[in-house]
PDB file of N, CA and C in Angstrom:
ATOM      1  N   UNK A   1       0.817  -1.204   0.000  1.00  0.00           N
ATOM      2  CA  UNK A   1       0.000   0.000   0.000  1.00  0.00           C
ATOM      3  C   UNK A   1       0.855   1.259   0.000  1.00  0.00           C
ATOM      4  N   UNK A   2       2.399   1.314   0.500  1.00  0.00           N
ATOM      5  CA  UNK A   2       3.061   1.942   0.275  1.00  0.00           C
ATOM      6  C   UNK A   2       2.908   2.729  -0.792  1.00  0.00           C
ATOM      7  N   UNK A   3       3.636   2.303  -1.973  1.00  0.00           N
ATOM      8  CA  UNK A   3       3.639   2.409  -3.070  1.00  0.00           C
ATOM      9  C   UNK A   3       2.470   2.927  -3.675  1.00  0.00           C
ATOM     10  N   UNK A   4       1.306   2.470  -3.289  1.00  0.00           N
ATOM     11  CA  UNK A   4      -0.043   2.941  -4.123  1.00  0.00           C
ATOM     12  C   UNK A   4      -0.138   4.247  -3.937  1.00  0.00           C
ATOM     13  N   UNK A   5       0.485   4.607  -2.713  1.00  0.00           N
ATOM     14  CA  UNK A   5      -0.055   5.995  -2.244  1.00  0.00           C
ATOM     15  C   UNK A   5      -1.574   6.393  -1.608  1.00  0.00           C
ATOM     16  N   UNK A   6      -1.990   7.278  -1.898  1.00  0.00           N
ATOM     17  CA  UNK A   6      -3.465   7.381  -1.564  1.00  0.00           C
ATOM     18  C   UNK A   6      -4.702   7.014  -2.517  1.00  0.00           C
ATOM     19  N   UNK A   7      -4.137   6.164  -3.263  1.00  0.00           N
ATOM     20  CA  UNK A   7      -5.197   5.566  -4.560  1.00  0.00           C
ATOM     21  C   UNK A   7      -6.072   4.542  -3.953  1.00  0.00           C
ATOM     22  N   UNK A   8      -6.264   4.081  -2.880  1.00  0.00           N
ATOM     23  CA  UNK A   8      -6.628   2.655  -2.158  1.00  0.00           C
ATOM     24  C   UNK A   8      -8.477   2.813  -3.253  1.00  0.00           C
ATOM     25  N   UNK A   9      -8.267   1.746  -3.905  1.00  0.00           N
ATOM     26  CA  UNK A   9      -9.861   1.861  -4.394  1.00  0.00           C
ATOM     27  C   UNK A   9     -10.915   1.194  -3.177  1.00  0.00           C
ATOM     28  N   UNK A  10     -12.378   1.619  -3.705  1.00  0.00           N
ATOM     29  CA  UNK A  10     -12.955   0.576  -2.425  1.00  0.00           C
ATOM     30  C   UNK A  10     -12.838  -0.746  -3.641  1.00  0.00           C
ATOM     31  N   UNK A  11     -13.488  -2.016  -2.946  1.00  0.00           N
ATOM     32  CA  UNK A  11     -12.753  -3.448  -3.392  1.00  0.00           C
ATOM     33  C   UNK A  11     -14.579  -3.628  -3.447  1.00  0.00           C
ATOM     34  N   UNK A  12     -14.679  -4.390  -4.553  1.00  0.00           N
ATOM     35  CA  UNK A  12     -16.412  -5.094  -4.738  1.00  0.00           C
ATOM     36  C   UNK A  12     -16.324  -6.496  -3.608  1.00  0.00           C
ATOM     37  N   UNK A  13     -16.960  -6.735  -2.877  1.00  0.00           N
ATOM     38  CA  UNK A  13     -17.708  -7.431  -1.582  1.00  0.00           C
ATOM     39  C   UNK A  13     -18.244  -9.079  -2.393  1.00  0.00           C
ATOM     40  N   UNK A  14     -18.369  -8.614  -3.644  1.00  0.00           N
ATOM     41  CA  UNK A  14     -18.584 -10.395  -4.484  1.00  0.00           C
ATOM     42  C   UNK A  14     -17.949 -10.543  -5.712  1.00  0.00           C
ATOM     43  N   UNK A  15     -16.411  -9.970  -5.035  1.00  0.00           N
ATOM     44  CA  UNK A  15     -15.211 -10.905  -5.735  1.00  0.00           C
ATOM     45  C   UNK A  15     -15.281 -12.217  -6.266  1.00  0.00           C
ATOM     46  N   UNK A  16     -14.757 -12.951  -7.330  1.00  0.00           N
ATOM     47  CA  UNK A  16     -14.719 -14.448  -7.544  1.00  0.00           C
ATOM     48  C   UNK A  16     -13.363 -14.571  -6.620  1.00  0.00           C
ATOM     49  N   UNK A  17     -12.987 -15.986  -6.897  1.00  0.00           N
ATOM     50  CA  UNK A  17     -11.976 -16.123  -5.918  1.00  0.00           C
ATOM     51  C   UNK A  17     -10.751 -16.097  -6.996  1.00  0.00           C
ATOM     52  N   UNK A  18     -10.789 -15.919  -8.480  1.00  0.00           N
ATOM     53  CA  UNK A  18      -9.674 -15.446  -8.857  1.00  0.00           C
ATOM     54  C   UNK A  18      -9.440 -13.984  -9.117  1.00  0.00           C
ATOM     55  N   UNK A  19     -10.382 -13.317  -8.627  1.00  0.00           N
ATOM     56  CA  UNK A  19     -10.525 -11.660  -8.601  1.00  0.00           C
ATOM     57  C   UNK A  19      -9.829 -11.622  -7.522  1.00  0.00           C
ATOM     58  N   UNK A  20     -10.013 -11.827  -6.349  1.00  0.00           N
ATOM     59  CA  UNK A  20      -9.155 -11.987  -4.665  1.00  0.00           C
ATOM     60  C   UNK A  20      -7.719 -12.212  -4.835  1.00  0.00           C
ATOM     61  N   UNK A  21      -7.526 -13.655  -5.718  1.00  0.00           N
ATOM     62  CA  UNK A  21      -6.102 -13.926  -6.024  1.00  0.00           C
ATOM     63  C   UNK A  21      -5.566 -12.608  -6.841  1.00  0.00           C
ATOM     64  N   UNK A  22      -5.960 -12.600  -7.794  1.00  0.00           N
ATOM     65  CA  UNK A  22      -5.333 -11.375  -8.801  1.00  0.00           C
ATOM     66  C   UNK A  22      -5.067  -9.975  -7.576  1.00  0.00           C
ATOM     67  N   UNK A  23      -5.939  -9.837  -6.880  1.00  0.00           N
ATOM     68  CA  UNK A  23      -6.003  -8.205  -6.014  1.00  0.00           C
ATOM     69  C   UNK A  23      -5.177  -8.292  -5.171  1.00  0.00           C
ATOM     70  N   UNK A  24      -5.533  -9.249  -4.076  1.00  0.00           N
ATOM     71  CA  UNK A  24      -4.311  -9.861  -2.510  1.00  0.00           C
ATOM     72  C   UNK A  24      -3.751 -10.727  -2.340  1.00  0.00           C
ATOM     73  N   UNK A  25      -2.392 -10.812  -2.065  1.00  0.00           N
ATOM     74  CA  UNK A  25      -1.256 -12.245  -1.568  1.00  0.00           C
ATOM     75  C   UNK A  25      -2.117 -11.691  -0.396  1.00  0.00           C
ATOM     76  N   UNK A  26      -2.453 -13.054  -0.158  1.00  0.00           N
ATOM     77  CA  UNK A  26      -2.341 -13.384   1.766  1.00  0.00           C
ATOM     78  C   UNK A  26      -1.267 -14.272   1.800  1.00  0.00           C
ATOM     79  N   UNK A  27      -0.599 -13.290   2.731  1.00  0.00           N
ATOM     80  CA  UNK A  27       0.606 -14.196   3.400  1.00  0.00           C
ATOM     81  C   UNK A  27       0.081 -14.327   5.136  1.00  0.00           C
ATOM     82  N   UNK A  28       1.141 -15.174   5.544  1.00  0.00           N
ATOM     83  CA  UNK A  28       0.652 -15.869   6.876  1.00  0.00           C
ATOM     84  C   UNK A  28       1.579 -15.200   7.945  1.00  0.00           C
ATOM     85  N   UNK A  29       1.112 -15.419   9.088  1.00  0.00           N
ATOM     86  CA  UNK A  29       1.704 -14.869  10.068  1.00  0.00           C
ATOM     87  C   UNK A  29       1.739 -16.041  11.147  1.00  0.00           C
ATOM     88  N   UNK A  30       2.769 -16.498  11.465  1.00  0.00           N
ATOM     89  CA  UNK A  30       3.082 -17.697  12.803  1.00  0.00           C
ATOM     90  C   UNK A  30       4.138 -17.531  13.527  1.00  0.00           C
ATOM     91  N   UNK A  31       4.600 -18.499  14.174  1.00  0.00           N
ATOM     92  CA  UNK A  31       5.491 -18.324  15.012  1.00  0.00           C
ATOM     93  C   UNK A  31       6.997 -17.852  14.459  1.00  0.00           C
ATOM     94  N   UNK A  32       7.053 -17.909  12.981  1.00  0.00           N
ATOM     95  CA  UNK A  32       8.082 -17.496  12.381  1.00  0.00           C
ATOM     96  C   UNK A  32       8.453 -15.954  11.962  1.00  0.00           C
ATOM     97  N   UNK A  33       6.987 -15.629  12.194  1.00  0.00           N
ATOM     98  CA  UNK A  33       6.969 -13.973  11.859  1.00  0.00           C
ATOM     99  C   UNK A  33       5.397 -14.069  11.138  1.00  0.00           C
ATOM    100  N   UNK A  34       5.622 -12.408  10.828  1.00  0.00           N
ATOM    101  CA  UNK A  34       4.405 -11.955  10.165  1.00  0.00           C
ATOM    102  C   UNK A  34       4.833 -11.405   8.682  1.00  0.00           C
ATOM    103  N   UNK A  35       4.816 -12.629   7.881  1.00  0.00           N
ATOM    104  CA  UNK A  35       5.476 -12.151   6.201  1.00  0.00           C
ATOM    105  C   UNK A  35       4.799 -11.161   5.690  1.00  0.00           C
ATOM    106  N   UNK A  36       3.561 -10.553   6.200  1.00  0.00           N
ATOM    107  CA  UNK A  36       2.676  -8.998   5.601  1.00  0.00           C
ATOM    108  C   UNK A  36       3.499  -8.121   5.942  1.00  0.00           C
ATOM    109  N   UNK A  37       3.863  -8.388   6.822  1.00  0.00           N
ATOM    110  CA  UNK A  37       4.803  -7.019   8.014  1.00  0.00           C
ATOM    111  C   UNK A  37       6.245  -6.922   6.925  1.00  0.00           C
ATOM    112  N   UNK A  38       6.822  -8.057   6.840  1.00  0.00           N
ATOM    113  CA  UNK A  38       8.080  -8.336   5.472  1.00  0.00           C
ATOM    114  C   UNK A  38       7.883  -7.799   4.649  1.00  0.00           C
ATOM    115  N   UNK A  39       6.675  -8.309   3.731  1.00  0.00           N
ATOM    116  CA  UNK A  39       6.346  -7.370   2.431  1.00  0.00           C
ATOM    117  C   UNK A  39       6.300  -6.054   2.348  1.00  0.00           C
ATOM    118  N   UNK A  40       6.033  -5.375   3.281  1.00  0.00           N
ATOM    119  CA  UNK A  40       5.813  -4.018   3.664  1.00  0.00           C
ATOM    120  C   UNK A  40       6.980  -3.191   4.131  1.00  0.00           C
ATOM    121  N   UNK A  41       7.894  -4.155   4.443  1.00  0.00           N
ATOM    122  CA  UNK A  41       8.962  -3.064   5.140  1.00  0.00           C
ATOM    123  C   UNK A  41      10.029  -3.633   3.553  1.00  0.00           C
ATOM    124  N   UNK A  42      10.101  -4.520   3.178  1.00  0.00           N
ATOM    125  CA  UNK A  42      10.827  -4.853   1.858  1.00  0.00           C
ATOM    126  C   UNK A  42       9.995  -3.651   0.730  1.00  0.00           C
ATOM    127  N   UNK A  43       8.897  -3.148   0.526  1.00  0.00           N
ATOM    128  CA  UNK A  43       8.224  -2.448  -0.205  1.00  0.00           C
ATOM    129  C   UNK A  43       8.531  -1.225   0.066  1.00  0.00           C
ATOM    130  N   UNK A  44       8.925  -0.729   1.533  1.00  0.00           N
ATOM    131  CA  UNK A  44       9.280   0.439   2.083  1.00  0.00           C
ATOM    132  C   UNK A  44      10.873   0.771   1.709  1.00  0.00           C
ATOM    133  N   UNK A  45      11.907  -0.539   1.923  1.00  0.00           N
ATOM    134  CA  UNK A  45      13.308   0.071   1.950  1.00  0.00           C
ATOM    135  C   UNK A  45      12.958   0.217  -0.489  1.00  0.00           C
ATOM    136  N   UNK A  46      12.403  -0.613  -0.483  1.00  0.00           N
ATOM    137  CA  UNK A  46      12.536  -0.804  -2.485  1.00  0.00           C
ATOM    138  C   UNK A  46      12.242   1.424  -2.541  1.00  0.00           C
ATOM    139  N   UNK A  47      10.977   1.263  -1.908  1.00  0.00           N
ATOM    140  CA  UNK A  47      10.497   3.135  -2.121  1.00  0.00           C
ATOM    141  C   UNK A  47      11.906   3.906  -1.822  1.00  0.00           C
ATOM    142  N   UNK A  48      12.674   3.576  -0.562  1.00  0.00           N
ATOM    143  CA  UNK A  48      13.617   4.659  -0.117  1.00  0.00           C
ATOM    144  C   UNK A  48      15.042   3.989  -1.806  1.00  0.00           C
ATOM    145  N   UNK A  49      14.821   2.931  -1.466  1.00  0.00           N
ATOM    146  CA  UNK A  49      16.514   2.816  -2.420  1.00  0.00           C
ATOM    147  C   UNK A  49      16.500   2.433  -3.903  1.00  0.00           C
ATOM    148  N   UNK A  50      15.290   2.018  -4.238  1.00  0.00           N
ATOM    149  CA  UNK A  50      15.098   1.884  -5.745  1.00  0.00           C
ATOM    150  C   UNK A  50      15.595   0.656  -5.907  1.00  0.00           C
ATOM    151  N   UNK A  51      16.060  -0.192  -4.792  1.00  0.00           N
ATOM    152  CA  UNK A  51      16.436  -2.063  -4.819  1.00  0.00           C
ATOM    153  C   UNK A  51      15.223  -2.997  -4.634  1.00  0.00           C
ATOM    154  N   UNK A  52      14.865  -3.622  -5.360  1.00  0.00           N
ATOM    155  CA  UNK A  52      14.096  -4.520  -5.327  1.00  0.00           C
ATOM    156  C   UNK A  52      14.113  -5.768  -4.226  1.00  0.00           C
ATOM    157  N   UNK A  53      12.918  -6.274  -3.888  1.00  0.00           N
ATOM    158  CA  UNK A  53      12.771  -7.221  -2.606  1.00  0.00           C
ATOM    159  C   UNK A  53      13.227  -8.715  -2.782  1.00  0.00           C
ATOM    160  N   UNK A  54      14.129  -8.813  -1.837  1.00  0.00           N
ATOM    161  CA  UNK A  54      14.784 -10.419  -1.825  1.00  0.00           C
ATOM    162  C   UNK A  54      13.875 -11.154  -0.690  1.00  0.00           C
ATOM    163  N   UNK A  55      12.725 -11.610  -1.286  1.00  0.00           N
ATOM    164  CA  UNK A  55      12.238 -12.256  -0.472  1.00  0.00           C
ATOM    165  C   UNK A  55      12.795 -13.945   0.137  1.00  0.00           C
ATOM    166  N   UNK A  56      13.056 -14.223   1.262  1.00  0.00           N
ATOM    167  CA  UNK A  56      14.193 -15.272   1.635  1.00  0.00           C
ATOM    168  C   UNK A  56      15.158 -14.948   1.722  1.00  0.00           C
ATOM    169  N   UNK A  57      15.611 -13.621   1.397  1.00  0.00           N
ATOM    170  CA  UNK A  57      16.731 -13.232   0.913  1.00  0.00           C
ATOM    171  C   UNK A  57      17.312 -14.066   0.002  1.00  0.00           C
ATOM    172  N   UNK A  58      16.258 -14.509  -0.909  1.00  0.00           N
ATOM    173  CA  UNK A  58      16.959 -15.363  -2.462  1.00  0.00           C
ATOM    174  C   UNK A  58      16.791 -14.056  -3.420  1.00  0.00           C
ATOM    175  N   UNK A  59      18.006 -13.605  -4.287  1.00  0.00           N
ATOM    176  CA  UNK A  59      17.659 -12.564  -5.419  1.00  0.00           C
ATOM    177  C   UNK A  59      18.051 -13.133  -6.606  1.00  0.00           C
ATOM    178  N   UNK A  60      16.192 -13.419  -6.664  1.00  0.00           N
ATOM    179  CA  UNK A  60      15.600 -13.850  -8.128  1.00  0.00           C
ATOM    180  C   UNK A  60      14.483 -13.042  -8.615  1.00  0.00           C
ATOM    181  N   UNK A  61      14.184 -12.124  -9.888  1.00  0.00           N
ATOM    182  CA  UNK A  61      13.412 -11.345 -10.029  1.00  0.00           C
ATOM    183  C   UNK A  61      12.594 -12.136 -11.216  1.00  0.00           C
ATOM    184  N   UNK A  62      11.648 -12.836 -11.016  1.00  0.00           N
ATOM    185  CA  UNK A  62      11.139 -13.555 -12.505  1.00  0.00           C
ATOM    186  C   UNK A  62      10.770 -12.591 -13.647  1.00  0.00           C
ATOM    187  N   UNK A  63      11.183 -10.874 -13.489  1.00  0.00           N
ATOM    188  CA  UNK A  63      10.814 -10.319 -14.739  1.00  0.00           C
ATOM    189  C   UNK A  63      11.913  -8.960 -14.044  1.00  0.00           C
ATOM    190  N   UNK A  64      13.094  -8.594 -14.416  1.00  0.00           N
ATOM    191  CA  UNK A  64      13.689  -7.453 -14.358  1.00  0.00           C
ATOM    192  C   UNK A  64      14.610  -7.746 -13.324  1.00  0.00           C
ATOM    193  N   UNK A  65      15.718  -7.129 -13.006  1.00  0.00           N
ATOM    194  CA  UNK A  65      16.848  -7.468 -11.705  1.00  0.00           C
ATOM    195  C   UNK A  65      16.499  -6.725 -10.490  1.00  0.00           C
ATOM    196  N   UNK A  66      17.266  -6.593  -9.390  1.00  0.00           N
ATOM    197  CA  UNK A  66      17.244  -5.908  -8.454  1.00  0.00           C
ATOM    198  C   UNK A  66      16.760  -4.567  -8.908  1.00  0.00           C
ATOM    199  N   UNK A  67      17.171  -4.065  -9.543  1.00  0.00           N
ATOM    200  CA  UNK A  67      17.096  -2.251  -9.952  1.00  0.00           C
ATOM    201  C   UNK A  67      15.539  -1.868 -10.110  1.00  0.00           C
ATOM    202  N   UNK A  68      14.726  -0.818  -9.338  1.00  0.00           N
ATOM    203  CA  UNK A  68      13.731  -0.266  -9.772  1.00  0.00           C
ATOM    204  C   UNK A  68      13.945   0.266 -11.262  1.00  0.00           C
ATOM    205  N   UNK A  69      12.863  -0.007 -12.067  1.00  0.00           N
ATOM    206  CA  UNK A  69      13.021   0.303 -13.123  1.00  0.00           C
ATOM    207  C   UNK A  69      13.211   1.956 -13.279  1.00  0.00           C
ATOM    208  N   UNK A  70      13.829   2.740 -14.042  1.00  0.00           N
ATOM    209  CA  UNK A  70      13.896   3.605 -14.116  1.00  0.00           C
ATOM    210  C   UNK A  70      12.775   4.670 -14.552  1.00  0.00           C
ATOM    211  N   UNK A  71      11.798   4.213 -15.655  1.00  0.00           N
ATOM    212  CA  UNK A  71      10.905   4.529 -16.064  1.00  0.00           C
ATOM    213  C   UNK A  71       9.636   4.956 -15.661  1.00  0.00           C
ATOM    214  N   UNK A  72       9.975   3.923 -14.295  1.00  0.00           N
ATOM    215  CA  UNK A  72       8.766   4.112 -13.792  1.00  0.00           C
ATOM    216  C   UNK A  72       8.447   4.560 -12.700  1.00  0.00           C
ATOM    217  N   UNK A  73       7.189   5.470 -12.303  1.00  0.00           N
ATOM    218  CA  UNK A  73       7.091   6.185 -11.235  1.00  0.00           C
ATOM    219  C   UNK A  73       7.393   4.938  -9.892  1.00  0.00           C
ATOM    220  N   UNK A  74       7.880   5.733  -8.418  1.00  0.00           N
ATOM    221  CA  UNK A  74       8.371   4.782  -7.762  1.00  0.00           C
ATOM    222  C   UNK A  74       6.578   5.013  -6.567  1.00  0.00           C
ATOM    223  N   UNK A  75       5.973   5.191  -7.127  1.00  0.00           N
ATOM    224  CA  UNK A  75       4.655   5.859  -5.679  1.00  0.00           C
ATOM    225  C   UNK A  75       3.810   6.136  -7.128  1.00  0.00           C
ATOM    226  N   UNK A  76       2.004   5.567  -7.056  1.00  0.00           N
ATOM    227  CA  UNK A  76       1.536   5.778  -7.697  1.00  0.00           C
ATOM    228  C   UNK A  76       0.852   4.553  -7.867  1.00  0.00           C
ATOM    229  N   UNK A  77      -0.437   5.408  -8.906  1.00  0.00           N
ATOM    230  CA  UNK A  77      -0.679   4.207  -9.972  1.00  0.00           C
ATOM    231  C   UNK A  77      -0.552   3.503 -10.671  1.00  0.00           C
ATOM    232  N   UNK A  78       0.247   4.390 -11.473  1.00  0.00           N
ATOM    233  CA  UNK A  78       1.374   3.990 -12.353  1.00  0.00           C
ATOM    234  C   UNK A  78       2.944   3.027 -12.037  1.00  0.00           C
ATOM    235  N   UNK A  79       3.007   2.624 -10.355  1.00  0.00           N
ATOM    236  CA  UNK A  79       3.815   2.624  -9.835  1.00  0.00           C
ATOM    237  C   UNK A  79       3.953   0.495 -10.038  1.00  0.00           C
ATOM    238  N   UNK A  80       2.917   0.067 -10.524  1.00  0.00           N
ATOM    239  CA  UNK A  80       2.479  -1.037  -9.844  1.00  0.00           C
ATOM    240  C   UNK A  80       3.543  -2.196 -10.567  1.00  0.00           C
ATOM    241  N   UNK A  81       3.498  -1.252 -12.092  1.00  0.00           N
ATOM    242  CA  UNK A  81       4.318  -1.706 -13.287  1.00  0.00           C
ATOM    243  C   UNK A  81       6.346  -2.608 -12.879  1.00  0.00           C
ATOM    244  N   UNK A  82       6.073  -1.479 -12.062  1.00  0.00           N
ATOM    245  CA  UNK A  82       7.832  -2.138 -11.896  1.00  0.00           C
ATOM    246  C   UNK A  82       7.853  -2.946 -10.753  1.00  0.00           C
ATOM    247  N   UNK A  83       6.774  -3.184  -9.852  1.00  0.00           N
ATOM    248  CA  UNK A  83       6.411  -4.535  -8.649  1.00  0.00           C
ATOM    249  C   UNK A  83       6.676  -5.831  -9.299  1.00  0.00           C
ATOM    250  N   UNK A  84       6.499  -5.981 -11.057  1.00  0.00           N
ATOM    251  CA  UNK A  84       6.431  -7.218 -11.273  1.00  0.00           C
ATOM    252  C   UNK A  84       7.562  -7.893 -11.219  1.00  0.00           C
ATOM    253  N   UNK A  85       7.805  -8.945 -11.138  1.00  0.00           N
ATOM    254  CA  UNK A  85       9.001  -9.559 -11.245  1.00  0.00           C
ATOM    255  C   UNK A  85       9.464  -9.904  -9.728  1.00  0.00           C
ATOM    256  N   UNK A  86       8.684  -8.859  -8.803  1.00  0.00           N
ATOM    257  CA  UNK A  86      10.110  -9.039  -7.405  1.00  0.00           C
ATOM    258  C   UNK A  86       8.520 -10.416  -6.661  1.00  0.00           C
ATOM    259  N   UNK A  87       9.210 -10.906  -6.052  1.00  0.00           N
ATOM    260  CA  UNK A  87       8.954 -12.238  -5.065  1.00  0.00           C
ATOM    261  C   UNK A  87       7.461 -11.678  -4.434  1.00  0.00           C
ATOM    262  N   UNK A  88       7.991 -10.318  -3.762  1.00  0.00           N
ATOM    263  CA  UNK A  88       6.759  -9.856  -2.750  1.00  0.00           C
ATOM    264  C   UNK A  88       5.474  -9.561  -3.784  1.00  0.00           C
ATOM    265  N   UNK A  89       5.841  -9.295  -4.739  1.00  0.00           N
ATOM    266  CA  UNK A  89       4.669  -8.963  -6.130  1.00  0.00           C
ATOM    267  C   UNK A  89       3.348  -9.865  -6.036  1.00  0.00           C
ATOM    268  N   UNK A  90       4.276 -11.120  -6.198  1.00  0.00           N
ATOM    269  CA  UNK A  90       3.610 -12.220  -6.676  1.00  0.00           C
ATOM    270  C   UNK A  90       4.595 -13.748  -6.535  1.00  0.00           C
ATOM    271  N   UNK A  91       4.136 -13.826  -5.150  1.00  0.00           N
ATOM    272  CA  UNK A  91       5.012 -14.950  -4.547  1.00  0.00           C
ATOM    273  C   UNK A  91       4.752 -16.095  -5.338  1.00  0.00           C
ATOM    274  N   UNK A  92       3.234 -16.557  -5.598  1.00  0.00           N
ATOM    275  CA  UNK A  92       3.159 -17.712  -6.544  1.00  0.00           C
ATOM    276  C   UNK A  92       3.527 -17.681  -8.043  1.00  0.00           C
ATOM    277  N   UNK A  93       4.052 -17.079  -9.054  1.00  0.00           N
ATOM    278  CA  UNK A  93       4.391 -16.942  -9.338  1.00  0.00           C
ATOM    279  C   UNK A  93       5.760 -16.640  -9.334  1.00  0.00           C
ATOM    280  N   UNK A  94       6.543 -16.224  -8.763  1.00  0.00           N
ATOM    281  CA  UNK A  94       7.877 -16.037  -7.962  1.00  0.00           C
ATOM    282  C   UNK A  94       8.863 -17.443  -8.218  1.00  0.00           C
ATOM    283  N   UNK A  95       7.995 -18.023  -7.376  1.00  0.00           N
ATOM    284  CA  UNK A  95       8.265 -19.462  -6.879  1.00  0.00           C
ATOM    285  C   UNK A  95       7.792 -20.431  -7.725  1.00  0.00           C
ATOM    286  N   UNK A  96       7.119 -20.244  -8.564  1.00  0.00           N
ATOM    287  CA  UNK A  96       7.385 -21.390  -9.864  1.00  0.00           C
ATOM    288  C   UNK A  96       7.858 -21.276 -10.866  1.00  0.00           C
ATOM    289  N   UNK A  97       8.343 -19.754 -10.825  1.00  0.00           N
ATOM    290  CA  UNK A  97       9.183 -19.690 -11.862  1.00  0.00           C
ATOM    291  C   UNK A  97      10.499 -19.441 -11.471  1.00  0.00           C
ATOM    292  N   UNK A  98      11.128 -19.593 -10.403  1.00  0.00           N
ATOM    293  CA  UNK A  98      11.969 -19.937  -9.538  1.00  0.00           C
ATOM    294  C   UNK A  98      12.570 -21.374  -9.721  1.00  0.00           C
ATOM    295  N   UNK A  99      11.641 -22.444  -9.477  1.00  0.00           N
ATOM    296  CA  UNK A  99      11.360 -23.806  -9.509  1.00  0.00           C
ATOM    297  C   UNK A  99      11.484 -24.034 -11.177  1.00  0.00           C
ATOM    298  N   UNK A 100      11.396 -23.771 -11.739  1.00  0.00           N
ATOM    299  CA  UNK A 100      11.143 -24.093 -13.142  1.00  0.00           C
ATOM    300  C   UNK A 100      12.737 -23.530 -13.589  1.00  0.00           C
ATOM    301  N   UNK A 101      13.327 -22.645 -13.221  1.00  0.00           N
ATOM    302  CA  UNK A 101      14.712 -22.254 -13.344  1.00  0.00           C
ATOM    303  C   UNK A 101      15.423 -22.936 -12.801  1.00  0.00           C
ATOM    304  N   UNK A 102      15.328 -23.551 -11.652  1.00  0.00           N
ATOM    305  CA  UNK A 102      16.214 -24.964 -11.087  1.00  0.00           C
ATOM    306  C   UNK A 102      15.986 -25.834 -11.672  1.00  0.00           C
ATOM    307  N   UNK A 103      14.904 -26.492 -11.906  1.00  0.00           N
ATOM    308  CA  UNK A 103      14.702 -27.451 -12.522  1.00  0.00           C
ATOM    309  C   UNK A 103      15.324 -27.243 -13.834  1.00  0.00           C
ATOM    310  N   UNK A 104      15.408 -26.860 -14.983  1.00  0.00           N
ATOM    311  CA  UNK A 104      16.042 -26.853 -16.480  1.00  0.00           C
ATOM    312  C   UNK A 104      17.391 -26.526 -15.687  1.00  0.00           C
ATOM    313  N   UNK A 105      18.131 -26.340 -14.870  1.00  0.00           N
ATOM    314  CA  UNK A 105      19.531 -25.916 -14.629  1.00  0.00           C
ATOM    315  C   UNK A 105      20.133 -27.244 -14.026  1.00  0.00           C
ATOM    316  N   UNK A 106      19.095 -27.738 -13.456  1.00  0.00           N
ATOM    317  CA  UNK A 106      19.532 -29.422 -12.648  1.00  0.00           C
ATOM    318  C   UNK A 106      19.418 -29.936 -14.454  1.00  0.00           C
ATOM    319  N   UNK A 107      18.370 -30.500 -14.874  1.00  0.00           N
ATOM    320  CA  UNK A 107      18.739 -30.830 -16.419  1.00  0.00           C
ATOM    321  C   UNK A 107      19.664 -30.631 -17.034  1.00  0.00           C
ATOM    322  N   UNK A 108      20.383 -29.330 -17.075  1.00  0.00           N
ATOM    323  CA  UNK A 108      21.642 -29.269 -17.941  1.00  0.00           C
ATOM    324  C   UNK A 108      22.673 -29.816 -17.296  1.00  0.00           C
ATOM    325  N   UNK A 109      23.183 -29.682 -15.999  1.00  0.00           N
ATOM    326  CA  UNK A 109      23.803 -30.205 -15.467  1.00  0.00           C
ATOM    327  C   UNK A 109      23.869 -31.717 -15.127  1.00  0.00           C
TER     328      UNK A 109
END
């Protein structure tokens, strides 16, 4: 929400459940921590330094490197564009295309 700034839309109440997926990661919170609280402070240092989020601290970006893109506003609507690729974006995705990069690298090897 950082990043969005003050754009927060209101959200329709009879979402499908791939409208929910597409809008919110729910991440979990247990005895290991609270990974919302992660995403948010990884979303906060990306706003101050223009470095993208190592979630696990594994740096794998499934679309662009560490670097905020230059192009693009860093706060905004417009802002959402250069989220893609980093882990906190879109963890399921993240992570199978993560998995799918080990996997063809175990193959070649």
């Amino acid at each position: 929400m950082a990043r969005w700034g003050n754009i927060e839309e209101t959200h329709n109440l009879n979402m499908s459940e791939t409208e929910i997926k597409q809008k919110f990661q729910l991440l979990k919170k247990d005895s290991a921590g609270n990974h919302n609280l992660l995403k948010s402070r990884s979303c906060e240092f990306c706003i101050k330094t223009c470095k993208r989020g190592t979630p696990l601290g594994i740096k794998f970006w499934y679309q662009g490197n560490e670097n905020w893109p230059h192009n693009i506003p860093k706060i905004g609507k417009d802002a959402e564009t250069g989220c893609i690729g980093c882990g906190w974006y879109n963890f399921d995705i993240w992570r199978d295309t993560l998995n799918q990069k080990l996997t063809e690298f175990k193959q070649d090897n």
